[in-house]
Every structure is written in C-alpha cells, then in structure tokens.
Protein backbone atom coordinates (compact mmCIF):
# COMPACT_ATOMS: atom_id res chain seq x y z
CA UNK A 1 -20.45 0.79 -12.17
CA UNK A 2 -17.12 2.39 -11.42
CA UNK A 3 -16.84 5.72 -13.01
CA UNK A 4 -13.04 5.58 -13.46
CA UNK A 5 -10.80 2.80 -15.47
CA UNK A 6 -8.93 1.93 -12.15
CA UNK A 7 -11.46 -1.28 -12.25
CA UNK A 8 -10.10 -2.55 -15.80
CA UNK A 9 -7.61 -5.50 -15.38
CA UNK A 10 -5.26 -4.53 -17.48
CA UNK A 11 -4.08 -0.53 -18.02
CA UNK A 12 -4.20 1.42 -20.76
CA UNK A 13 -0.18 1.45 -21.45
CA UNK A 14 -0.46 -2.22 -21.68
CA UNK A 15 -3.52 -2.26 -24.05
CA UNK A 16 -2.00 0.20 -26.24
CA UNK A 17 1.25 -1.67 -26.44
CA UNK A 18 -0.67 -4.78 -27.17
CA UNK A 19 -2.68 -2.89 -29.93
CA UNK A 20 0.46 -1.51 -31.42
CA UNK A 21 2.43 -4.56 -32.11
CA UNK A 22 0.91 -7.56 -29.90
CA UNK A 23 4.05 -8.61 -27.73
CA UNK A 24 6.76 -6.76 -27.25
CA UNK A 25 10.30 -7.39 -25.89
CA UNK A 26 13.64 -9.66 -26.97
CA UNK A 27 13.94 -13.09 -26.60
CA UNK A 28 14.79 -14.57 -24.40
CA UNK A 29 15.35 -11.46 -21.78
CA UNK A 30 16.10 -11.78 -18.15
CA UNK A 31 14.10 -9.78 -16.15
CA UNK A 32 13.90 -9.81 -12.49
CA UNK A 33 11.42 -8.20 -10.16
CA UNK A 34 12.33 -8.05 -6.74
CA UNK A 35 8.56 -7.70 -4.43
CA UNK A 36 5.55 -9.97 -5.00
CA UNK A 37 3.06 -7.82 -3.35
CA UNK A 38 0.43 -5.81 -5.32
CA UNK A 39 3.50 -3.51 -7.26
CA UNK A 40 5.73 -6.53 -8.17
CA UNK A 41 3.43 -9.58 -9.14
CA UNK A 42 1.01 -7.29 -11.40
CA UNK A 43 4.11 -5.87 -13.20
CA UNK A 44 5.32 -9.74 -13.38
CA UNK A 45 1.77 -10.88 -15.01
CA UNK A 46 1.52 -7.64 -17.39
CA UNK A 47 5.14 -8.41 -18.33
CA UNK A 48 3.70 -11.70 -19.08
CA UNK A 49 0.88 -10.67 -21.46
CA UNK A 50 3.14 -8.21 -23.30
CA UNK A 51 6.30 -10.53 -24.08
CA UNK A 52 5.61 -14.12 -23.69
CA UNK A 53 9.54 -15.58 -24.16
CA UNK A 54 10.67 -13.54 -21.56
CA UNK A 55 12.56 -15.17 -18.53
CA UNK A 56 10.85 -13.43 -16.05
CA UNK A 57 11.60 -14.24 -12.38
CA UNK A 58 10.19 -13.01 -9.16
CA UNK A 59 11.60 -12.99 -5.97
CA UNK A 60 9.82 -12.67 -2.55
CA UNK A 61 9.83 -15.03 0.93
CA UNK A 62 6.31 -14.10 1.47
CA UNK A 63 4.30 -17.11 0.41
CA UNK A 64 1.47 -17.27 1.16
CA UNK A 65 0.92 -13.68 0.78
CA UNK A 66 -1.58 -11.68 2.97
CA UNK A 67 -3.16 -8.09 1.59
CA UNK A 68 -3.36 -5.11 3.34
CA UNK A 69 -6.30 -4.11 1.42
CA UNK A 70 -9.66 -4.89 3.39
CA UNK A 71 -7.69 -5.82 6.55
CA UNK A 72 -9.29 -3.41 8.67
CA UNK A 73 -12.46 -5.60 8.23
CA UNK A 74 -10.43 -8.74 10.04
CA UNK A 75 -10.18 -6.54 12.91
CA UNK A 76 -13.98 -6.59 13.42
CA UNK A 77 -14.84 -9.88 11.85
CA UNK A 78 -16.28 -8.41 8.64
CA UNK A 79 -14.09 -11.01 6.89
CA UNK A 80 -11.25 -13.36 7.94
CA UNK A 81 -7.22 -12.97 7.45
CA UNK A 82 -7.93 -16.34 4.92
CA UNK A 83 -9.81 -14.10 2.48
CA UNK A 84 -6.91 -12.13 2.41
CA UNK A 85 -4.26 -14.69 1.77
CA UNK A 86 -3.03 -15.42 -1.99
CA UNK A 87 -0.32 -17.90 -3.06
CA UNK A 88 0.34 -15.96 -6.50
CA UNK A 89 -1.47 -18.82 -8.54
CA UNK A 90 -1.46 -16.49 -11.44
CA UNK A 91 2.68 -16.86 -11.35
CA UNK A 92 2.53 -20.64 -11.97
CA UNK A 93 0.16 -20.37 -14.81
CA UNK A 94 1.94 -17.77 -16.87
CA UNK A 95 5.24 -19.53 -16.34
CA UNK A 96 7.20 -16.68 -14.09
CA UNK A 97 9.79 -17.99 -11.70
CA UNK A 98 8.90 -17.33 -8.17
CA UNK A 99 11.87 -18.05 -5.77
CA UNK A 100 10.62 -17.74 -2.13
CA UNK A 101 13.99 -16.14 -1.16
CA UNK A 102 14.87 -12.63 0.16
CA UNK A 103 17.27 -10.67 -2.50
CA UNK A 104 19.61 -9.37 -0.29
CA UNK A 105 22.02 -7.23 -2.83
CA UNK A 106 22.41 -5.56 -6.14
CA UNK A 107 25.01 -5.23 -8.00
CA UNK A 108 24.04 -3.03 -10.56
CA UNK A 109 27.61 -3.27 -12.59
CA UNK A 110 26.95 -6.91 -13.02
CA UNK A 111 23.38 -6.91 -13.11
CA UNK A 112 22.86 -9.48 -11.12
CA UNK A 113 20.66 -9.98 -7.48
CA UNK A 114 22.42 -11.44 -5.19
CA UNK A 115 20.92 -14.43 -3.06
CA UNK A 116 21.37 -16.58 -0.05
CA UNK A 117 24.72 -18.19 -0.49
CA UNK A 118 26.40 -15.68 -2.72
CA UNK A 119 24.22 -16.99 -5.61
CA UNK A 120 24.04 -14.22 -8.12
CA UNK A 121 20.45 -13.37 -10.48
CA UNK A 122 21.39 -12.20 -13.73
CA UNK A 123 18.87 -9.83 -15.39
CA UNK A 124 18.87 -7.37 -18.37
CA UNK A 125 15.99 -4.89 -16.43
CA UNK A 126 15.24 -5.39 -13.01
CA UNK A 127 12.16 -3.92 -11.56
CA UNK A 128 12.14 -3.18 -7.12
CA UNK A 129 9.01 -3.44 -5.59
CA UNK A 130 10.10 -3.50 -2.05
CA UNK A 131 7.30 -1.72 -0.45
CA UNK A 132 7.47 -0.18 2.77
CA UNK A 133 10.00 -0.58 6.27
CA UNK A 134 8.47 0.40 9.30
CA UNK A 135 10.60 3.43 11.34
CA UNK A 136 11.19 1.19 14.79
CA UNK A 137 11.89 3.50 17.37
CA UNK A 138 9.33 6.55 16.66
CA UNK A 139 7.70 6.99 19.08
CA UNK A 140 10.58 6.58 21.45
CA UNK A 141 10.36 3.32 22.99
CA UNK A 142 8.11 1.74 19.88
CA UNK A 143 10.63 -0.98 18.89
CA UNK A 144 9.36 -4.99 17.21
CA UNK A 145 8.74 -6.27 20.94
CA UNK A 146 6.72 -2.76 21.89
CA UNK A 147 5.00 -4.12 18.73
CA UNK A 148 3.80 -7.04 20.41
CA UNK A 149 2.06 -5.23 23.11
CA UNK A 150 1.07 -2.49 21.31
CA UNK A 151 0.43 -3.38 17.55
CA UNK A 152 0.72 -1.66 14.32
CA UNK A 153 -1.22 -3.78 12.20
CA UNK A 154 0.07 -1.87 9.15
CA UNK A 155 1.62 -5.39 7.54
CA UNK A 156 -1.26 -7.73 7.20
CA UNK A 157 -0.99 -11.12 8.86
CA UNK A 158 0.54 -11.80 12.58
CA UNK A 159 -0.28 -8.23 13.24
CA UNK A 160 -3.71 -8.03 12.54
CA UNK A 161 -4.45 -11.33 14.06
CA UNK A 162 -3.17 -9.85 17.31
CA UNK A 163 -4.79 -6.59 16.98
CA UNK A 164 -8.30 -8.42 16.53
CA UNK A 165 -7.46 -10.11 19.46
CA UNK A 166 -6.93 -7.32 21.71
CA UNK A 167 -10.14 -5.61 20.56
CA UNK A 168 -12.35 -9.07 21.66
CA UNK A 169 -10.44 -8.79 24.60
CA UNK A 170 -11.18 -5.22 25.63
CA UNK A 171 -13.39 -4.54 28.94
CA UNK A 172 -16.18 -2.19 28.37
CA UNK A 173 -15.57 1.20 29.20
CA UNK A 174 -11.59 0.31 27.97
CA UNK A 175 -10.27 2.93 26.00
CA UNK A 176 -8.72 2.17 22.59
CA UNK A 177 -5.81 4.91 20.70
CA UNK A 178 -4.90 4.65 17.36
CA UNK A 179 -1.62 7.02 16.67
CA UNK A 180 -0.87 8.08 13.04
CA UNK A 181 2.72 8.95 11.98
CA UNK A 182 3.44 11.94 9.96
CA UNK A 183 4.96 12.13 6.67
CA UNK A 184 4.54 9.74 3.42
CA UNK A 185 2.35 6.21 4.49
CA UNK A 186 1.20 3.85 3.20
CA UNK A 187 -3.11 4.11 2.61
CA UNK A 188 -3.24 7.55 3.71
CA UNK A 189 -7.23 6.64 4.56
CA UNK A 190 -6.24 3.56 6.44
CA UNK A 191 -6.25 4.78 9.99
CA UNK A 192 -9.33 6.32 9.58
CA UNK A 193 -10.93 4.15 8.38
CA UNK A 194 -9.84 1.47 10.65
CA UNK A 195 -11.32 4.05 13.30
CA UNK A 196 -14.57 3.89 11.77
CA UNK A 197 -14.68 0.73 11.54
CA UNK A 198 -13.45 0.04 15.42
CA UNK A 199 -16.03 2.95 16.43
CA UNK A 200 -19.20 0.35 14.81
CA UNK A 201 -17.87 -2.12 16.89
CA UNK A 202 -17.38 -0.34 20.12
CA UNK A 203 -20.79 0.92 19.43
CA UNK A 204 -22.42 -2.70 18.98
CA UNK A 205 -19.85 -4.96 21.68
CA UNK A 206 -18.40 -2.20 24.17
CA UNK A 207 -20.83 0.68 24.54
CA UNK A 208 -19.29 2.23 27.12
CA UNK A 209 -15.85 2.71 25.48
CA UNK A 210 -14.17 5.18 23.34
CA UNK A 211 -11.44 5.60 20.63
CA UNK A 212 -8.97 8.29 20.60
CA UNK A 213 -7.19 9.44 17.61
CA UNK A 214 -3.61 10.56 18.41
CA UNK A 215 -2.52 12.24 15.20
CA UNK A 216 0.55 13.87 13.37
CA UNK A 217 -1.22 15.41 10.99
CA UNK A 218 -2.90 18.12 10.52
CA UNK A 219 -5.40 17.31 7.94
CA UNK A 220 -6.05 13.99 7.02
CA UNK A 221 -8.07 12.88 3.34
CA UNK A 222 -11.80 13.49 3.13
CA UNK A 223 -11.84 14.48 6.58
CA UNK A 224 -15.34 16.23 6.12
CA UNK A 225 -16.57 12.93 4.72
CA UNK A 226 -14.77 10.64 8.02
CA UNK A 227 -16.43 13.36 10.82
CA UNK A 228 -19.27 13.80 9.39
CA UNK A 229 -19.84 10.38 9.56
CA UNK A 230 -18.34 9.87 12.48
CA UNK A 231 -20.64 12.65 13.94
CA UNK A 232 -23.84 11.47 12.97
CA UNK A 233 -22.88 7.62 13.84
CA UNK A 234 -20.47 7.37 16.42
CA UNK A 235 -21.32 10.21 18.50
CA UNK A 236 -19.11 9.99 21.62
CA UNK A 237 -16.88 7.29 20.44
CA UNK A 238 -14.39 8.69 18.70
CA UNK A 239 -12.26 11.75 19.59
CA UNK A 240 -9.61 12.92 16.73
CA UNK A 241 -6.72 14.93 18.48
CA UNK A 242 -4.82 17.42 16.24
CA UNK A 243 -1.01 17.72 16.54
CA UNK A 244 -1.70 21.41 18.68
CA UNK A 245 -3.76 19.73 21.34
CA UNK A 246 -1.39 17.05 21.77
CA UNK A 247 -1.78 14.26 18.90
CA UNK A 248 1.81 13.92 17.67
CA UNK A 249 3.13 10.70 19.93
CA UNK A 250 6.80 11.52 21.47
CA UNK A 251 7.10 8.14 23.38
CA UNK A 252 5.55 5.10 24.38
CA UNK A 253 5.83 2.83 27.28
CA UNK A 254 4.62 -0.37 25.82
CA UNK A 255 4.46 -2.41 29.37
CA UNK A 256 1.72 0.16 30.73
CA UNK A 257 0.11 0.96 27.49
CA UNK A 258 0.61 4.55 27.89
CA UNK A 259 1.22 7.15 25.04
CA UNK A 260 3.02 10.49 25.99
CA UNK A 261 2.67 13.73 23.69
CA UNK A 262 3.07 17.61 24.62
CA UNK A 263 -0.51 17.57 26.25
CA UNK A 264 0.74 14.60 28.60
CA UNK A 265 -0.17 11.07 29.24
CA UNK A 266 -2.53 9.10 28.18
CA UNK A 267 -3.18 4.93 29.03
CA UNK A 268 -5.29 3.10 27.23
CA UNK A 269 -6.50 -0.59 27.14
CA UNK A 270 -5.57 -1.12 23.59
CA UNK A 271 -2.84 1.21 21.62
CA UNK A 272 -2.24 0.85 17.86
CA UNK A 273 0.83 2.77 17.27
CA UNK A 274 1.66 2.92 13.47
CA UNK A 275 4.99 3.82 13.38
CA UNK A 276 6.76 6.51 10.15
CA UNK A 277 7.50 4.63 7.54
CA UNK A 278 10.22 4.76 4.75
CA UNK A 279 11.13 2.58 1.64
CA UNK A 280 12.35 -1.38 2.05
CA UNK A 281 15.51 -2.19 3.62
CA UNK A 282 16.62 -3.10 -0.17
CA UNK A 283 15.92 0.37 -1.74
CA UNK A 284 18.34 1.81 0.80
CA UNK A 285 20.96 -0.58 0.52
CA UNK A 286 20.65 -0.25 -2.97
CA UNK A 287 21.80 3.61 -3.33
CA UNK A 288 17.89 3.83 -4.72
CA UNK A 289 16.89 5.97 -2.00
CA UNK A 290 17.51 10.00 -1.99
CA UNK A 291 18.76 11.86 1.51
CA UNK A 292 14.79 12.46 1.66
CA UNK A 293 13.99 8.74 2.27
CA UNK A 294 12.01 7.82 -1.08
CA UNK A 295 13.17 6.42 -4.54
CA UNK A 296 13.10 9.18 -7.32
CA UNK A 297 11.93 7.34 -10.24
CA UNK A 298 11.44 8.55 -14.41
CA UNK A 299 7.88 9.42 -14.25
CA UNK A 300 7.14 7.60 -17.05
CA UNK A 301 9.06 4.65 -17.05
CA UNK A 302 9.29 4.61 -13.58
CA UNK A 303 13.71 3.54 -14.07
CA UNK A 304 15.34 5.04 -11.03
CA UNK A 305 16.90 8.41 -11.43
CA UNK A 306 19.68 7.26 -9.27
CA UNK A 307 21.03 3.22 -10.73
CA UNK A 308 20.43 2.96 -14.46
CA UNK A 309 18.52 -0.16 -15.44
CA UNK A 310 16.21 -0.42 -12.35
CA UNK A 311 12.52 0.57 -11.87
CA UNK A 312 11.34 1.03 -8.72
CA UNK A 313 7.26 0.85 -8.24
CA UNK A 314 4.64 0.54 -5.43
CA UNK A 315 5.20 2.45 -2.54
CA UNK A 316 8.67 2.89 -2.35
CA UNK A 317 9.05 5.51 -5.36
CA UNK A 318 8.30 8.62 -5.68
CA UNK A 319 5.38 9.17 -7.80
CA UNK A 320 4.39 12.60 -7.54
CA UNK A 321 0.66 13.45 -6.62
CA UNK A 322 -0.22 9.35 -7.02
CA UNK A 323 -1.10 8.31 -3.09
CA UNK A 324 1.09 4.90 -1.39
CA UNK A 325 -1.58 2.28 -1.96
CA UNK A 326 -2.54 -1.03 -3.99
CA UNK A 327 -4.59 0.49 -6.97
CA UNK A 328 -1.57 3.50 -7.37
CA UNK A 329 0.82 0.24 -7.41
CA UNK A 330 -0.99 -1.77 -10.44
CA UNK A 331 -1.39 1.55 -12.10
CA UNK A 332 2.65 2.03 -12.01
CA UNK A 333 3.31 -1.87 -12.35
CA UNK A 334 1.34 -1.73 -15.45
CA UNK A 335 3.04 1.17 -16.86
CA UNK A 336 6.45 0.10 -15.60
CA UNK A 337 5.48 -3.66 -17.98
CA UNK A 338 4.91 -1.63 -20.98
CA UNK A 339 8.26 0.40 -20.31
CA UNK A 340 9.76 -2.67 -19.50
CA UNK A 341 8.67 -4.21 -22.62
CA UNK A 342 9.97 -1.50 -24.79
CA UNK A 343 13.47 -0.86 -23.49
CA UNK A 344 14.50 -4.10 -24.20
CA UNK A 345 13.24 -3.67 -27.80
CA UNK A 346 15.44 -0.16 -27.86
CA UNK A 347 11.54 0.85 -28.77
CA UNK A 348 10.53 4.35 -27.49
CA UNK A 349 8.15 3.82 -23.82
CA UNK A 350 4.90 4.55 -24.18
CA UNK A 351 3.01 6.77 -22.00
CA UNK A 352 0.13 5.50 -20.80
CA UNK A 353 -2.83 7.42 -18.17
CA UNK A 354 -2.32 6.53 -14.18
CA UNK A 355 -5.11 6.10 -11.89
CA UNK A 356 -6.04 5.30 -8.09
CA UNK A 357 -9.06 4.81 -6.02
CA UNK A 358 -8.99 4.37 -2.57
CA UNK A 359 -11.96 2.76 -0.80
CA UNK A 360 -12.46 3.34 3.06
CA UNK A 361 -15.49 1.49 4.90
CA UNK A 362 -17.13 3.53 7.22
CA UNK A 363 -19.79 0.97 8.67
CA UNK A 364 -20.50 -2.38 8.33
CA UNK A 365 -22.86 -0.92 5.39
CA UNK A 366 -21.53 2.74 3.99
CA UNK A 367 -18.36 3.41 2.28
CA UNK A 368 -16.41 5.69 0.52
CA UNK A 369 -14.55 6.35 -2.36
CA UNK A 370 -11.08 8.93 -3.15
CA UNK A 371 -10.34 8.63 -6.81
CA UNK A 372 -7.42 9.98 -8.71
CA UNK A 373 -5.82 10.21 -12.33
CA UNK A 374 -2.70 11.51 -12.62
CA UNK A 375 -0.63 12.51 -16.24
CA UNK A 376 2.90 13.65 -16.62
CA UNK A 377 3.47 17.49 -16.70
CA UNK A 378 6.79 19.13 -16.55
CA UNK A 379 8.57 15.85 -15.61
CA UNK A 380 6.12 15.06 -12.63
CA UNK A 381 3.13 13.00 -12.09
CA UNK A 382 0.45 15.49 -11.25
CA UNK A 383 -3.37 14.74 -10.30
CA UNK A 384 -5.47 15.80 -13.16
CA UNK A 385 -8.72 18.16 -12.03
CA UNK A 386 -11.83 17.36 -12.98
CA UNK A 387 -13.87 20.25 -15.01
CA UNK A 388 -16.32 20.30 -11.81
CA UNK A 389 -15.59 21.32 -8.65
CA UNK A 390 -11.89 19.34 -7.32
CA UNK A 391 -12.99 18.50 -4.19
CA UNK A 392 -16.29 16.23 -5.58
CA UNK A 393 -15.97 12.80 -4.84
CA UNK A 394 -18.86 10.24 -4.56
CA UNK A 395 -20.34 10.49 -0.74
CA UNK A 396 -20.74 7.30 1.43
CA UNK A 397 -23.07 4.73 0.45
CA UNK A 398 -23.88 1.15 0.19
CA UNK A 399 -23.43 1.23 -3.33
CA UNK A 400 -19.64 1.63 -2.72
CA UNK A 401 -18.93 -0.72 -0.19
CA UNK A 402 -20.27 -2.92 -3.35
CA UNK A 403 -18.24 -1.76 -5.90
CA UNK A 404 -15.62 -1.77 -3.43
CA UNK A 405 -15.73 -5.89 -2.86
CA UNK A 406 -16.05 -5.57 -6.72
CA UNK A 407 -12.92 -3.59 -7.33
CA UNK A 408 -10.47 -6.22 -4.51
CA UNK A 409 -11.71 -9.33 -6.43
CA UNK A 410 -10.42 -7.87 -9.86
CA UNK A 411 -6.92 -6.44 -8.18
CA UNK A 412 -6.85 -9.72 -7.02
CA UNK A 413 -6.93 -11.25 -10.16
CA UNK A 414 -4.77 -8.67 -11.84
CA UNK A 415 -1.99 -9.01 -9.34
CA UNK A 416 -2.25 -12.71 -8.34
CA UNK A 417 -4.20 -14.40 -10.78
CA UNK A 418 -6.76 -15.18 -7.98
C-alpha cells in the first residue's frame, strides 16, 4: 500500500468540493482546455465530476496518445509502446468535446481559441496544458534531423521506437551516452533511470559495452539511491560524468555520433541527447510565459499571473517546489477543476493538499520511489517536511516496482478513463 494519497483517483480539492455542495459551476459554461496529456484530460474529467452541464471542450491533435510514463521500459522490452497508447475513452463517456486540432491562438479579449481556418473557441475559463517544447539547437548542431540520428526519446512514441531500435542494434563492446540538459525538465529521475535500466540490458545482451552519462548537472535526485545501485549492479557499465570533468554537452555532430564538451570528444555507437526544454510553443505565443521561460501561475488556482482568465497546469507552470512530471500534473489538474468550478460560481477556490511521487525502475525487479506534498506558504507552493529525517524515502525494492504498475493503471484511469 502506498503511503501517500497521490494513488487516490480523485484529489482532495475535488472531494471536498463535492462534499461541500455536490456539483459546482454555472450552466451551461464554456470551458476550454487546451492539452490532452496527463495535465489537461484529468482536469477535463475532474471538471466533469464537479459540474456536469458544463460545455467542456478539449483540444489536442494527439490521438492516439502515447505516455511518457513507463517508456523507459519500451526501450528494453519490459513492455511495448501499445501499453502506453490511450485514445482518451474516458472523454467520450463523460460527454467532453475532444477536437483533434492544434489551437494555434488566444485571444484573451475575446475569449476565444483560435483554430485552423480562423475558426474562433469561445470559452468563459480556459485552462493551458501545453506541456513541454524541446530547445532544438542545444547542443550546437542538435536540431529535429540530428534527432533522427541521435534521439531524445523525451516525447513518447516515434522517438522511443527508434531509440529501442538503436539499442538492439548496438555491437558489443559499442558504447552508449545519454546527455542530460540543465535547468527545469521534465521527470527529473528520467535519465537516470533510463540509465539503469539500459545498464541491465547491456549487462544481460552486450557485456562488453558501457554507458556514459554526460551531465549538466551537478546533483541529480536520489543520487545515493541511483549509484549505489548502480555500484553494486552494474559495476563497470555505467560512468556518470559531472559538469567539471566534462559532462555539460557544447555540440554535437550527429553524422559521426560524436559529443564534444570542455574535456573533448567523445563517439559513441548510440547517443541520446535530451535537449533543454521550455514551455509549449502556445504558452509563449500566448504572453503566458515570463523572460525566465516558465508560466507564473496563482498557486492556488493555478490562473496565470500574466492573462486573466487562464490556468496554466502540467509542466509548463511554475509550481514552486512540485517536480515537472505526470502525478505533479493530476495533482494541479485536480486542483485547477475545483478552482475552475468555483470561479464560475463567483464562489471562493478552495485549497486543496498537492502531492507527487515519482517512480524510477532500477532493474527489471527493484525500484524506487521520490514522494512529495507540497502546501501554499507565503504565496508559493513549498514541499512540506516530514517530522523524520527529510531526506527518508522508501529504498529500492520489488515491492515498489509493484505499487508502481499499481499507481500507472489508476493515473491512467484518472486522466483517460482507461
């Protein structure tokens, strides 16, 4: 059992809003949500539960739609990319909208989204769940065709396909490089866990080949946990490279596979460059984005602090101590929904507790577990400590890869109606 209420389908703004009143919201309303990942389609379903005459419509090309979540396991054929894949069925039974288009405007005088065609959305609230854009062109040289040599994998689908690929095809005694950007990402544990989970199958299929881990940063979370692990099961196949001995990536030369940094060059038989990363396309256009990149949002309501009448959610905003990944995203979404709810009422928005848990798999059997709630203090989201020691956190184990399968089935559901 989980120890934390990031497992529960629905969160605890939205319970206490249903316990308060049942639904909430005017009828009839017009609310938009631009996103159908994780951020966008769980705000769209809680909105749902919460005000059931709503005219809620979501808007996002990607259909079907495949998770990021547990797509390190494609790589190594833990699972398959179909496991992965939703078409939103959850949308069709709660009668929300979806319009497989991309929103390419807002006019936020009129309130409307503007579509293919000059078509204009109306809405009274519109919520932006845009997720992430990847930074082509850092590295130097790491543009969309360097990406087909030299994937990123950081968008499930076409990506990690290829990226499998390139593993099966690998020669023993090949080298594979994983580089990590700096600055905000999203799954802050990904890499690393992607490294552990390459190292197992070097170990098993290509003995005589290594991993290196070119990286921006100088800490990276649970480290301890990841090289300790890493130690006592990899030994030999995985070297992590701090940005002082060279592990910040300059440039990249995608047609010889080579990586360049201040310690030199380095060619490998398989590079997965993950480019910086910064908020979608539509955030930016939008005026939602701040000169630092992100969206500053309310931290309870998550409206942008920037264009009145717009949330932002998922990993675009700016959410304080809460970390860029799917389980922070349903949190917010779910908050966001009983905000949502509330504003169009005039009501006052409830604050509700936030919560994350990111799992990493470490092995085909062990993995761990980073949990976080978060409250609002002095107008931030801040991580709340627990009374023992901050850095606890459950070590690796079989248990968790368990609850782990567990805890992707019921964001699944929440978020998709899978």
């Amino acid at each position: 059992m989980m120890r934390r209420r990031d497992f529960l389908s629905t969160g605890l703004a939205v319970t206490a809003a249903w316990r308060s009143g049942g639904s909430l919201g005017s009828t009839g309303a017009k609310v938009v949500i631009v996103g159908g990942g994780f951020a966008g389609s769980c705000c769209a379903l809680a909105l749902r539960r919460l005000n059931p005459t709503a005219d809620i419509t979501l808007l996002d090309p990607q259909s079907p739609y495949a998770t990021c979540p547990m797509s390190n396991e494609v790589l190594v054929g833990l699972r398959s990319l179909d496991t992965l894949t939703t078409s939103r069925p959850g949308l069709r039974r709660a009668s929300i909208r979806h319009i497989g288009e991309t929103a390419l405007a807002i006019d936020a005088d009129r309130r409307q989204v503007r579509l293919h065609g000059g078509h204009g959305l109306p809405y009274d609230r519109l919520v932006v769940a845009p997720g992430i854009r990847l930074l082509f062109g850092q590295p130097e040289g790491y543009d969309e065709r360097a990406a087909s040599v030299m994937p990123h994998a950081w968008q499930a689908g076409a990506q990690t396909r290829l990226l499998a690929s390139q593993l099966r095809s690998l020669p023993n005694g090949g080298t594979v490089a994983i580089s990590v950007p700096g600055g905000l990402m999203r799954c802050p544990p990904g890499p690393y866990e992607r490294a552990s989970l390459i190292a197992g199958w070097l170990q098993r299929h290509r003995p005589r080949s290594k991993l290196l881990i070119f990286d921006s940063n100088n800490h990276f979370p649970r480290q301890d946990l990841f090289m300790a692990a890493w130690q006592e099961w990899y030994p030999g196949f995985i070297e992590w490279i701090a940005p002082a001995q060279g592990g910040a990536v300059s440039r990249v030369d995608a047609r010889s596979r080579t990586l360049y940094s201040s310690a030199g060059s380095q060619r490998v038989s398989v590079a997965n460059v993950i480019p910086p990363q910064a908020p979608g396309q539509l955030a930016l256009d939008s005026a939602l984005a701040s000169g630092h990149g992100w969206c500053p949002v309310d931290p309870v309501s998550f409206e942008s602090q920037l264009v009145p009448g717009i949330h932002v959610i998922g990993d675009s905003c700016i959410a304080g101590a809460m970390p860029k990944s799917a389980s922070a995203a349903r949190s917010q979404a779910n908050q966001c929904a009983a905000a949502v709810a509330a504003l169009l009422m005039g009501q006052e928005v409830p604050v509700g507790e936030l919560n994350s848990v990111c799992y990493s798999r470490l092995s085909e059997e062990s993995s761990l577990a980073i949990h976080g709630e978060f409250h609002v203090a002095d107008g931030e989201i801040r991580q709340v400590q627990p009374a023992a020691d901050p850095s606890a956190q459950p070590l690796p184990s079989a248990a968790l890869t368990a609850e782990a399968q567990h805890w992707y089935a019921g964001i699944r559901s929440d978020a998709f109606g899978d």
